[in-house]
C-alpha atoms as a PDB file:
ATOM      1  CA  UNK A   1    -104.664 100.686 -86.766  1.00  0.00           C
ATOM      2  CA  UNK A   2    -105.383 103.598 -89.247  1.00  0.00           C
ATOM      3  CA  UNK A   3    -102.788 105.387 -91.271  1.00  0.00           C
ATOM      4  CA  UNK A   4    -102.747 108.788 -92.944  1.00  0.00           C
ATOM      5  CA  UNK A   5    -100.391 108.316 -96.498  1.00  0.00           C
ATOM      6  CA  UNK A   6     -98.299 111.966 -96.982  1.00  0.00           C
ATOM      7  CA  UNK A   7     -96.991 111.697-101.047  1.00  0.00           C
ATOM      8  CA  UNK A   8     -94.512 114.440-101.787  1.00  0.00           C
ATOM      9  CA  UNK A   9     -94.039 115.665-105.093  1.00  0.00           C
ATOM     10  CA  UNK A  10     -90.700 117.123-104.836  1.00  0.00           C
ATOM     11  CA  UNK A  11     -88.126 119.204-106.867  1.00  0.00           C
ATOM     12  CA  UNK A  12     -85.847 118.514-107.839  1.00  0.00           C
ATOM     13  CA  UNK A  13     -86.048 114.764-106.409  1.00  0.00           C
ATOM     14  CA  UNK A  14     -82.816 114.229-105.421  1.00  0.00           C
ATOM     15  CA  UNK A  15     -81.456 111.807-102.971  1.00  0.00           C
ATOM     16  CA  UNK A  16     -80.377 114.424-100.115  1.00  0.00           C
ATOM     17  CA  UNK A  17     -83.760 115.859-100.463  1.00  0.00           C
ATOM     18  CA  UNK A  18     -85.535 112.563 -99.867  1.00  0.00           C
ATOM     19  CA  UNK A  19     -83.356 112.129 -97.306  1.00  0.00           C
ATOM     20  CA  UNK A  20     -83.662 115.080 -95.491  1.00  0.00           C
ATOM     21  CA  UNK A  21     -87.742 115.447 -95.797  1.00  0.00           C
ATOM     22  CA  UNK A  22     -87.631 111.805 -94.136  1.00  0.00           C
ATOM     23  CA  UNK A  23     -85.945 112.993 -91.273  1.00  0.00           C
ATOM     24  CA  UNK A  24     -88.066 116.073 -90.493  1.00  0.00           C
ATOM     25  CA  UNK A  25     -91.017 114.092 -90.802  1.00  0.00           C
ATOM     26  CA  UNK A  26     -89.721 111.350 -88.518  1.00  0.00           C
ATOM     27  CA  UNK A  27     -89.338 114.181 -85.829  1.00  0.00           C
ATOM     28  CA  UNK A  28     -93.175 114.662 -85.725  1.00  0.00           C
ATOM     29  CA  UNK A  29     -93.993 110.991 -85.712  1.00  0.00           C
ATOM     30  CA  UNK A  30     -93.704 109.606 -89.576  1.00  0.00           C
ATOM     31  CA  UNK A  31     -92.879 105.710 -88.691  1.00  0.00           C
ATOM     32  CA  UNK A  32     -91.889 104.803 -93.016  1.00  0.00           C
ATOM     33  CA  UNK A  33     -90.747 105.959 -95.906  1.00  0.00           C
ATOM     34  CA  UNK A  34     -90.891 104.954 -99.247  1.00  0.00           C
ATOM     35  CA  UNK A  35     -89.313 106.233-102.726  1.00  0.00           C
ATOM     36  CA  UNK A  36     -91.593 107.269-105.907  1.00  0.00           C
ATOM     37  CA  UNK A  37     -91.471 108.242-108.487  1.00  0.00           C
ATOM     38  CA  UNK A  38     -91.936 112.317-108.088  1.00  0.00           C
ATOM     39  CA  UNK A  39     -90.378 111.823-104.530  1.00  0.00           C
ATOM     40  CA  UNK A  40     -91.636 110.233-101.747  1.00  0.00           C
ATOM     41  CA  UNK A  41     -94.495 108.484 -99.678  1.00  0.00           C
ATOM     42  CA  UNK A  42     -94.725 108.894 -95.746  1.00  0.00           C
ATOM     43  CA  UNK A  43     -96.931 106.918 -93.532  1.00  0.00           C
ATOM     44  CA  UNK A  44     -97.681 108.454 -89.740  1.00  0.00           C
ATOM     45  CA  UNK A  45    -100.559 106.555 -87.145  1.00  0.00           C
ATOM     46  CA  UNK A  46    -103.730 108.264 -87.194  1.00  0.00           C
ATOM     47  CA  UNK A  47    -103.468 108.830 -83.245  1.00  0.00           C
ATOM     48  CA  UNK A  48     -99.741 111.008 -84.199  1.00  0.00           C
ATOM     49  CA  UNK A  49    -100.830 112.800 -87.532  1.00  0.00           C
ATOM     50  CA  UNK A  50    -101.425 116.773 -86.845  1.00  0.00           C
ATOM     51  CA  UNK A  51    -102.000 118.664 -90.101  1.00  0.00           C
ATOM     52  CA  UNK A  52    -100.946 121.640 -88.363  1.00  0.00           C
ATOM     53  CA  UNK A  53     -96.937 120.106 -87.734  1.00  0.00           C
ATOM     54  CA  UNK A  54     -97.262 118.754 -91.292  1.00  0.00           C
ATOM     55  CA  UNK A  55     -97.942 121.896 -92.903  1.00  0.00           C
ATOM     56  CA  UNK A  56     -95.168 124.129 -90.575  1.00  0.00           C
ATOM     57  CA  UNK A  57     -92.362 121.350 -90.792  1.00  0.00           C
ATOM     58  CA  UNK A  58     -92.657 121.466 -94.814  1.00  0.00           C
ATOM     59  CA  UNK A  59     -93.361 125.464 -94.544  1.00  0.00           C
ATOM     60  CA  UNK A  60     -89.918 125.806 -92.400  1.00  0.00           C
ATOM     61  CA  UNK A  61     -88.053 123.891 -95.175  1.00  0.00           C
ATOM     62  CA  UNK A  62     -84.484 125.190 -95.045  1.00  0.00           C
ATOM     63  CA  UNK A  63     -83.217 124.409 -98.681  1.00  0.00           C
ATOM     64  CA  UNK A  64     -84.091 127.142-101.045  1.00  0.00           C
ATOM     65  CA  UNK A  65     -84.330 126.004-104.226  1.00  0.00           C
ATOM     66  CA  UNK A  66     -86.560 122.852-103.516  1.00  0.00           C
ATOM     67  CA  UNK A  67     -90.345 122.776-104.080  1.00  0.00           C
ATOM     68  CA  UNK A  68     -92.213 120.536-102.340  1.00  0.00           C
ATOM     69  CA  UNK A  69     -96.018 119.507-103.456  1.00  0.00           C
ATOM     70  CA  UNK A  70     -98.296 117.198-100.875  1.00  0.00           C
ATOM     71  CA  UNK A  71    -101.616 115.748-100.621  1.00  0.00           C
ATOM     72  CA  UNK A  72    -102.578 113.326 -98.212  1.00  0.00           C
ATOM     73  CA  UNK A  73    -104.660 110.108 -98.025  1.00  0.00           C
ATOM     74  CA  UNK A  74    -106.198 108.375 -94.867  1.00  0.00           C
ATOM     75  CA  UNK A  75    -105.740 104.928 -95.031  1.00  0.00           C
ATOM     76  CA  UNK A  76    -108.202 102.382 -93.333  1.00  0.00           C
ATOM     77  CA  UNK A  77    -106.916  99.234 -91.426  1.00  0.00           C
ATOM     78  CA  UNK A  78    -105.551  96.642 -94.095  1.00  0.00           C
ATOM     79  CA  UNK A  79    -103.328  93.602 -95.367  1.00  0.00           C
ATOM     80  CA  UNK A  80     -99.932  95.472 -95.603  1.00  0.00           C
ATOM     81  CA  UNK A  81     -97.970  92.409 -95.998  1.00  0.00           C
ATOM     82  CA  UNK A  82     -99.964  92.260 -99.645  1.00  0.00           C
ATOM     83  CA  UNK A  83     -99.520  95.722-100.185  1.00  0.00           C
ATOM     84  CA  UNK A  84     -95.433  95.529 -99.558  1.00  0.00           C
ATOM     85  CA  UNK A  85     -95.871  92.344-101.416  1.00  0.00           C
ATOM     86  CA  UNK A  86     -97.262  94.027-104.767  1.00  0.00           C
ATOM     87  CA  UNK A  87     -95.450  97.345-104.144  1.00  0.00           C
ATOM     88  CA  UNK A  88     -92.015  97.992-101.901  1.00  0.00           C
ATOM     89  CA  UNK A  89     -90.232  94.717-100.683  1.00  0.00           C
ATOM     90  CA  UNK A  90     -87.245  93.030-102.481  1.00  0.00           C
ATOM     91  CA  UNK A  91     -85.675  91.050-101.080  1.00  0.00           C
ATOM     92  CA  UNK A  92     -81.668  92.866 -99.716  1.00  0.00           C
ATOM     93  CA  UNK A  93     -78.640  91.199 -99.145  1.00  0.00           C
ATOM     94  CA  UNK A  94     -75.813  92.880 -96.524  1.00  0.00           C
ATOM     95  CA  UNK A  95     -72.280  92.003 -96.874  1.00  0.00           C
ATOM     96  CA  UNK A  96     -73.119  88.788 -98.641  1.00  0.00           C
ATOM     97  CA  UNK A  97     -73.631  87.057 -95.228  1.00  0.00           C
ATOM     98  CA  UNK A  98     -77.490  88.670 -94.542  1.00  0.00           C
ATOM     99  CA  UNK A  99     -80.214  88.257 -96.611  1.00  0.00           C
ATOM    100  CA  UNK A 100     -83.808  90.009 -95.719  1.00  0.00           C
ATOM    101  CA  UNK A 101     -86.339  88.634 -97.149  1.00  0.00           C
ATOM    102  CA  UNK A 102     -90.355  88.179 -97.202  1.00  0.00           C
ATOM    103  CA  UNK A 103     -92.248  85.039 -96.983  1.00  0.00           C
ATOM    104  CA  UNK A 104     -93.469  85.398-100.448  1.00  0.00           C
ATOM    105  CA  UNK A 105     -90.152  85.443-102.105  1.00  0.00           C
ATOM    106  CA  UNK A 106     -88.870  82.692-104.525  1.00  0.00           C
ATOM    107  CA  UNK A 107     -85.683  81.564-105.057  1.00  0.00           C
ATOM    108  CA  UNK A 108     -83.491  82.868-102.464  1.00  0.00           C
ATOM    109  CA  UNK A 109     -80.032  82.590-102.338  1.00  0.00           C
ATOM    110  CA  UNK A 110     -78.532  80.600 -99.427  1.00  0.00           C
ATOM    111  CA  UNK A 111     -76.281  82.567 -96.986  1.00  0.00           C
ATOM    112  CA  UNK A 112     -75.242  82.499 -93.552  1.00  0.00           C
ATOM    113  CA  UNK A 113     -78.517  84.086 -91.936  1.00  0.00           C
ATOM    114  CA  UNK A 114     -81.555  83.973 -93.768  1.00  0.00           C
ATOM    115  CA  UNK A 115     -84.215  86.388 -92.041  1.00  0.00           C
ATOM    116  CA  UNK A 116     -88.218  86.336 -93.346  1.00  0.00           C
ATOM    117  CA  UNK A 117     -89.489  89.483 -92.557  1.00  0.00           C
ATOM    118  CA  UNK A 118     -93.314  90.572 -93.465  1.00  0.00           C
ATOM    119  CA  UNK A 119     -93.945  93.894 -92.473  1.00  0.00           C
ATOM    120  CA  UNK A 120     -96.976  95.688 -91.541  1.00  0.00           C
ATOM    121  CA  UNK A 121     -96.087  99.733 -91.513  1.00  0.00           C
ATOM    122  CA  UNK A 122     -92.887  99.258 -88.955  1.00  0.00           C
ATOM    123  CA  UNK A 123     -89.531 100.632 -90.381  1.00  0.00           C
ATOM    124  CA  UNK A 124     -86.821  97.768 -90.578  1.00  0.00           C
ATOM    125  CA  UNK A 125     -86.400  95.693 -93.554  1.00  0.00           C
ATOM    126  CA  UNK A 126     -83.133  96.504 -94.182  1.00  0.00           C
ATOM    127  CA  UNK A 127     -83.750  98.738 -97.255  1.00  0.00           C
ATOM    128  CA  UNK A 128     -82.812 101.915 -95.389  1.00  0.00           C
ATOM    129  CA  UNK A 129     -79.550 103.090 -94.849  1.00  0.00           C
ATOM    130  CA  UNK A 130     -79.656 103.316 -91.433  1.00  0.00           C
ATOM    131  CA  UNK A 131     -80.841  99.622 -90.723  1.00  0.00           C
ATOM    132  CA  UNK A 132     -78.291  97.985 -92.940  1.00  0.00           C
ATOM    133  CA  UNK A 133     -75.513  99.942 -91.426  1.00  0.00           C
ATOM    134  CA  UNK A 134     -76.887  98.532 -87.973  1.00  0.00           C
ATOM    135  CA  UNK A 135     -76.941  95.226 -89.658  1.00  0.00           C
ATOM    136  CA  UNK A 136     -73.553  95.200 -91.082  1.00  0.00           C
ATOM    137  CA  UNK A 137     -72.098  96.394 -87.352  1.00  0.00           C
ATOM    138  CA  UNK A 138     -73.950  93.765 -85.625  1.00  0.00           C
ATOM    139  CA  UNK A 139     -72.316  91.354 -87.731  1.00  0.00           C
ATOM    140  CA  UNK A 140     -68.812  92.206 -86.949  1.00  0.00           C
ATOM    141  CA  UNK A 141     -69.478  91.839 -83.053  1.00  0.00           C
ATOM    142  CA  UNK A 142     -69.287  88.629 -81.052  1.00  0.00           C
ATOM    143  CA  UNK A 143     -72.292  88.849 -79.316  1.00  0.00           C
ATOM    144  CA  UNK A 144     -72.529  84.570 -78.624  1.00  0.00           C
ATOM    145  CA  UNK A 145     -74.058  84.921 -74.977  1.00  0.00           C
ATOM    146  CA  UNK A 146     -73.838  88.135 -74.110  1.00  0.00           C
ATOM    147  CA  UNK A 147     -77.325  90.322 -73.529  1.00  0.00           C
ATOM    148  CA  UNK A 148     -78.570  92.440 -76.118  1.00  0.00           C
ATOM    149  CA  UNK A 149     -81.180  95.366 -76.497  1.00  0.00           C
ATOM    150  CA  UNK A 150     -82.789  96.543 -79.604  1.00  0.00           C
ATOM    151  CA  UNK A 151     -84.264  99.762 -79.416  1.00  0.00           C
ATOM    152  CA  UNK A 152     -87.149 101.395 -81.191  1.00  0.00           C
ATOM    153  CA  UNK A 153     -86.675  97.527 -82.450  1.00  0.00           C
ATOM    154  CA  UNK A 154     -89.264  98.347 -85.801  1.00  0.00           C
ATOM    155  CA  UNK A 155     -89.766  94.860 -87.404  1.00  0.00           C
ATOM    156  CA  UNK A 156     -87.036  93.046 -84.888  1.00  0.00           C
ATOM    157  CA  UNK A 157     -84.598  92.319 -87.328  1.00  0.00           C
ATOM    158  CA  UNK A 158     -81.423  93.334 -85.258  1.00  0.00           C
ATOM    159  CA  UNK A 159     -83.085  91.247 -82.230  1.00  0.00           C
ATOM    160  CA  UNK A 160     -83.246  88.241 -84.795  1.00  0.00           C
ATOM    161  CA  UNK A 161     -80.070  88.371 -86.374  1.00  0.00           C
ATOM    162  CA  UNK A 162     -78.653  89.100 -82.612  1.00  0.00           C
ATOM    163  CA  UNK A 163     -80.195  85.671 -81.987  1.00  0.00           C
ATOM    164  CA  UNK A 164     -79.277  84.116 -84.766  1.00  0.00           C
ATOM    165  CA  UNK A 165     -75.723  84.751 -83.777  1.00  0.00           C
ATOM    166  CA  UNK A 166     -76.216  83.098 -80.427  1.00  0.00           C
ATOM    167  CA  UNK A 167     -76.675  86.522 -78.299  1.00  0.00           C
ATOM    168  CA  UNK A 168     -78.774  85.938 -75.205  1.00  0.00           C
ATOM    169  CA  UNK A 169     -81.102  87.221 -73.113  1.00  0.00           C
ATOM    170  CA  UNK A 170     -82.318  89.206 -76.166  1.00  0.00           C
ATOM    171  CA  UNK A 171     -84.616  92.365 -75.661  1.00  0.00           C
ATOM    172  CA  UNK A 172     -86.778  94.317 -78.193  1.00  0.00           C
ATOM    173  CA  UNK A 173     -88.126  97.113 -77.531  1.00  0.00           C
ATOM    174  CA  UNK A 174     -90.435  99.540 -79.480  1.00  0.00           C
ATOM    175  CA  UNK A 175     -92.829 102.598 -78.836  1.00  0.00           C
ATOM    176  CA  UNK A 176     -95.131 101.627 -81.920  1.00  0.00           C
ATOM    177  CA  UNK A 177     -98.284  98.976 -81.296  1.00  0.00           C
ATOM    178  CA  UNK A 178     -97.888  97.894 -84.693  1.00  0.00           C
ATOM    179  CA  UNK A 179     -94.259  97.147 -84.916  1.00  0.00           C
ATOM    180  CA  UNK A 180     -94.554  95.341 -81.348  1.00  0.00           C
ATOM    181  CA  UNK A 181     -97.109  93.354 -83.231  1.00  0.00           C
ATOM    182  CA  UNK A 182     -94.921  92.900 -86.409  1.00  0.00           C
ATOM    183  CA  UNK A 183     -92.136  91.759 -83.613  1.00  0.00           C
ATOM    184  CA  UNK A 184     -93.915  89.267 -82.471  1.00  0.00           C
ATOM    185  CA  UNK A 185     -94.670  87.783 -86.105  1.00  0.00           C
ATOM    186  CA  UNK A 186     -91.475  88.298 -87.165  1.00  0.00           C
ATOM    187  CA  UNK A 187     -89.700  86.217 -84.271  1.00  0.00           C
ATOM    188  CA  UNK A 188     -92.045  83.744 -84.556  1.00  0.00           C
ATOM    189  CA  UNK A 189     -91.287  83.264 -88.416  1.00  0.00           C
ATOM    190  CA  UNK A 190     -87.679  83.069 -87.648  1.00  0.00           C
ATOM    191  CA  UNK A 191     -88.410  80.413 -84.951  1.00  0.00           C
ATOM    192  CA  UNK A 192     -86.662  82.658 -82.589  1.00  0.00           C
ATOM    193  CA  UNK A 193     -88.689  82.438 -79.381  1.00  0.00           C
ATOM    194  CA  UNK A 194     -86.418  83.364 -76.747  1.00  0.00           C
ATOM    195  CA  UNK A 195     -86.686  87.483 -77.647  1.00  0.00           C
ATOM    196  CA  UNK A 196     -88.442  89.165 -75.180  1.00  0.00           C
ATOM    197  CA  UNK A 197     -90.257  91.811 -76.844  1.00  0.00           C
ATOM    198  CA  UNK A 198     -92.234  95.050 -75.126  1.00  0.00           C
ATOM    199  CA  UNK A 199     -94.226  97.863 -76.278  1.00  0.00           C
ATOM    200  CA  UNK A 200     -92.677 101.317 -75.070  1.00  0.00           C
ATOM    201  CA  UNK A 201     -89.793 103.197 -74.789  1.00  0.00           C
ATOM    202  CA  UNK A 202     -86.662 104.351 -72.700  1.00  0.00           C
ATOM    203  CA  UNK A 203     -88.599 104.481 -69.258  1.00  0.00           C
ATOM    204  CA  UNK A 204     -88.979 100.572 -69.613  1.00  0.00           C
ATOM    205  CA  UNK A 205     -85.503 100.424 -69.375  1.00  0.00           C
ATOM    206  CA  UNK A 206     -84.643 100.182 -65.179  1.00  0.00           C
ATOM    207  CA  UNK A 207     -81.993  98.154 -63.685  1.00  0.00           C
ATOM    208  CA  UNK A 208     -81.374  95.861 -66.401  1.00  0.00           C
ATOM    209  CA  UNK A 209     -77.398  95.289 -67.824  1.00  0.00           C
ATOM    210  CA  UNK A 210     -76.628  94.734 -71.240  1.00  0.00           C
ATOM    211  CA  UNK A 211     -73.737  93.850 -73.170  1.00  0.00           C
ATOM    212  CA  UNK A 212     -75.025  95.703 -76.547  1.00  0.00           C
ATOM    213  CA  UNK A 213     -77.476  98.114 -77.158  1.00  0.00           C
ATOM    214  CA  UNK A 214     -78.807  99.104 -80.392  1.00  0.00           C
ATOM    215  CA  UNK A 215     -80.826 101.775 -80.848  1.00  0.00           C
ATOM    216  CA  UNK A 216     -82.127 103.117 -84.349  1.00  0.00           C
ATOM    217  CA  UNK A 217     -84.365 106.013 -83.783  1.00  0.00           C
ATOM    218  CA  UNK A 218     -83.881 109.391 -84.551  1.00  0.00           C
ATOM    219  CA  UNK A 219     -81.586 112.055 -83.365  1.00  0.00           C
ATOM    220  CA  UNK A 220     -83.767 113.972 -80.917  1.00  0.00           C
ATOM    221  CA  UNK A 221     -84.873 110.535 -79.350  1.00  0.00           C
ATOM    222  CA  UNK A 222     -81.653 109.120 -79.164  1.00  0.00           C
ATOM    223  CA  UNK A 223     -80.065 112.765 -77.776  1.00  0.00           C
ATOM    224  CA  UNK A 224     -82.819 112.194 -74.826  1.00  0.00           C
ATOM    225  CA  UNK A 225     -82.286 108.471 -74.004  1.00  0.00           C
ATOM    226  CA  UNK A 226     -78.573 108.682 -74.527  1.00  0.00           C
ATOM    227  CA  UNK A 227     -78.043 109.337 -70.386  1.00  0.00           C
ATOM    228  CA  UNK A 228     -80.314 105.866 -69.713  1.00  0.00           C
ATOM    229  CA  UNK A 229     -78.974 103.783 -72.100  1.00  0.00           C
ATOM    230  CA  UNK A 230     -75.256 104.620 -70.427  1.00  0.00           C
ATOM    231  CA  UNK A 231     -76.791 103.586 -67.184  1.00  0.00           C
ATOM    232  CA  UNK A 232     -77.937 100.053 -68.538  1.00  0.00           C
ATOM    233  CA  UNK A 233     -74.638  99.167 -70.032  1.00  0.00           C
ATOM    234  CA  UNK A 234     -72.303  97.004 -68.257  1.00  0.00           C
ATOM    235  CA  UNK A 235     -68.570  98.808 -67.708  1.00  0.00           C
ATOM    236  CA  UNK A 236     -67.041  97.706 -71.153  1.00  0.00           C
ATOM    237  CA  UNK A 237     -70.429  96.934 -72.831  1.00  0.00           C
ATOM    238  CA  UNK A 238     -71.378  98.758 -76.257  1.00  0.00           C
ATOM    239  CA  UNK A 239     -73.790 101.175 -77.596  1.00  0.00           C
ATOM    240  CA  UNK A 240     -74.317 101.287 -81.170  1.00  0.00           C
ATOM    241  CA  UNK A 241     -76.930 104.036 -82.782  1.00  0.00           C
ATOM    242  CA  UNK A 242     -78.319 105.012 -85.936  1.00  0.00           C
ATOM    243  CA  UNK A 243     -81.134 107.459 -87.363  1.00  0.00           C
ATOM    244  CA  UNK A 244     -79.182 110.608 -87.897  1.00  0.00           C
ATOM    245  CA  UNK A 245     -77.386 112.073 -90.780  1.00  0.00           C
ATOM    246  CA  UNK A 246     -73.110 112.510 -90.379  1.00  0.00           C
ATOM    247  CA  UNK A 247     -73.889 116.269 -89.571  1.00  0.00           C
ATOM    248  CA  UNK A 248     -75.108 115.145 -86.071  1.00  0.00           C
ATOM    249  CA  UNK A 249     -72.521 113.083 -85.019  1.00  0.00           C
ATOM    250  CA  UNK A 250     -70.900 115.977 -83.113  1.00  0.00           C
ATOM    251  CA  UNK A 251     -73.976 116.474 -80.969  1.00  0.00           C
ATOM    252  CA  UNK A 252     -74.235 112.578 -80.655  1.00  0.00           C
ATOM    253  CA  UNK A 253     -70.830 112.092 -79.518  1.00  0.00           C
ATOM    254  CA  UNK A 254     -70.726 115.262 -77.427  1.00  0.00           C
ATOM    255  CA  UNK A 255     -74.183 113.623 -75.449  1.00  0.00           C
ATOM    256  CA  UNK A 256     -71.842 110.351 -75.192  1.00  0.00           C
ATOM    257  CA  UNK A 257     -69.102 111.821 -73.854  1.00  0.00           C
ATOM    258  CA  UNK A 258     -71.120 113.389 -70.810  1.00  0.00           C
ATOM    259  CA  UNK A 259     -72.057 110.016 -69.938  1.00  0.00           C
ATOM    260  CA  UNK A 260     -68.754 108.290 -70.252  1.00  0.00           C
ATOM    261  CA  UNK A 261     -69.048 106.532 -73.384  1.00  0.00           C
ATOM    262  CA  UNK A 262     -66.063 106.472 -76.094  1.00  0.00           C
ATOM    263  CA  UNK A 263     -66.419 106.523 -79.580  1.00  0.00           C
ATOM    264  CA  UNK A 264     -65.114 103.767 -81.291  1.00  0.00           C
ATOM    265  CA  UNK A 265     -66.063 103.597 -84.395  1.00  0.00           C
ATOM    266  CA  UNK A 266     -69.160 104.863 -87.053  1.00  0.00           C
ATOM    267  CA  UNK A 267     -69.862 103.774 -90.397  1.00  0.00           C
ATOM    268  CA  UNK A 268     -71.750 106.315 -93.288  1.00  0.00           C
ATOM    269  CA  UNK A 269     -74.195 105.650 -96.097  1.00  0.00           C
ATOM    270  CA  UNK A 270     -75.612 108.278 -97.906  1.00  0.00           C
ATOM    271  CA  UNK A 271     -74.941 110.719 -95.389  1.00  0.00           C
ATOM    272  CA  UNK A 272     -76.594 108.584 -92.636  1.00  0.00           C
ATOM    273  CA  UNK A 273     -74.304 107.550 -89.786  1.00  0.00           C
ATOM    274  CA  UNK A 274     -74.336 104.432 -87.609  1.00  0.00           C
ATOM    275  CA  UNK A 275     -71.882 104.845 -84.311  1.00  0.00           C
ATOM    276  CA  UNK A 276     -70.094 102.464 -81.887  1.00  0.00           C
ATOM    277  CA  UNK A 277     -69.271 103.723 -78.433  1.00  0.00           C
ATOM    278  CA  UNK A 278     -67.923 101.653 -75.525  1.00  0.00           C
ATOM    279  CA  UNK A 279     -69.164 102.032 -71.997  1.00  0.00           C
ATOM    280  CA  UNK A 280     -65.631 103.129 -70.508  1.00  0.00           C
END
């Protein structure tokens, strides 16, 4: 698959900046995001880039005092685990019981769960916010035997650590052909075969039951799906999201409510939000 590279020059190049430009873009279809030097680089599948949304997204940018400079680069089919490999991925380690990893790194510190992820252009490694506050939830749960979704799955790493931790049947799920793809490596490199993965989205999802549900996606998506995912958890069962800043969580929870889910509990990193509601 083909990628168009976005690099943002922006000013000044603060962290709620990056932040925020990540977010607009991943409403019109930007799948990864990483940090420069003079700001950021965004990656978006030729088959969802429109220069038209581009240029209107950045032109209705609400902060006033922030300049924002663009060019962009189409990118040709290639080995992204080298690129990752010579650019982006270190290895992360989440409440000293998780560490992420690539197949390339040395000299890796021994913890509970040990995950080898090599990623192609799907969002997951655990370097963003919102995955390692999805990470660091699914950790505190006891999810031994009980069914498990992960939604808009990326690289699988929630399904994998899910199964890791003895959860079972285990489901990921993901709109992107890539990261279904990148699943599919990724669960094989874990030897963690018994995660069935599928490429789509919610209207997969029919009269399956699940004890957990995790969905990281992004807060349109997840304000749209919110009424299905309700409908495939079992009375009791848990929903956990990510993919939106704090400043959402009102809409998020009011969305929950409606469907008779009951907010638990939500965690915050760099004014991205992770959120636990219970299925009442």
């Amino acid at each position: 698959m083909n990628y168009y590279e976005l690099q943002l020059k922006i000013e000044p190049n603060s962290e709620i900046n990056r932040d925020l430009i990540s977010a607009f873009l991943a409403e019109i279809g930007f799948e990864s995001f990483v940090e420069s030097e003079k700001g950021l680089d965004a990656y978006i599948s030729e088959k969802n880039y429109s220069e038209e949304r581009l240029a209107q997204t950045l032109k209705d940018w609400p902060l006033p005092d922030t300049h924002i400079r663009y060019r962009v680069e189409y990118i040709k089919d290639q080995n992204w685990n080298e690129e990752w490999e010579k650019n982006f991925f270190e290895p992360i380690i989440i409440d000293n019981r998780v560490i992420i990893h690539s197949s390339f790194h040395e000299n890796i510190p021994t913890l509970s769960y040990d995950i080898v992820i090599d990623p192609k252009m799907a969002f997951g490694t655990g370097h963003h916010s919102t995955t390692s506050l999805m990470v660091s939830y699914l950790l505190e749960l006891k999810t031994e035997r009980k069914s498990f979704l992960d939604m808009g799955c990326g690289t699988a790493v929630l399904a994998i650590l899910a199964r890791m931790k003895g959860a079972g049947p285990v489901t990921a799920i993901d709109i992107d052909e890539w990261a279904y793809e990148n699943s599919l490596e990724n669960i094989k490199r874990n030897n963690t075969p018994e995660i069935n993965v599928k490429l789509g989205d919610a209207s997969l999802l029919g009269k399956e039951k699940y004890d957990f549900i995790f969905a990281n996606i992004n807060r349109n998506i997840l304000l749209e799906d919110i009424p299905v995912y309700a409908s495939c958890l079992l009375s009791g069962a848990s929903l956990l999201m990510s993919g939106f800043y704090k400043e959402d969580m009102e809409a998020i929870k009011n969305k929950c409510e409606e469907n008779q889910l009951n907010c638990i509990s939500f965690k915050e990193d760099k004014n991205w939000a992770a959120v636990h509601f219970v299925k009442m």
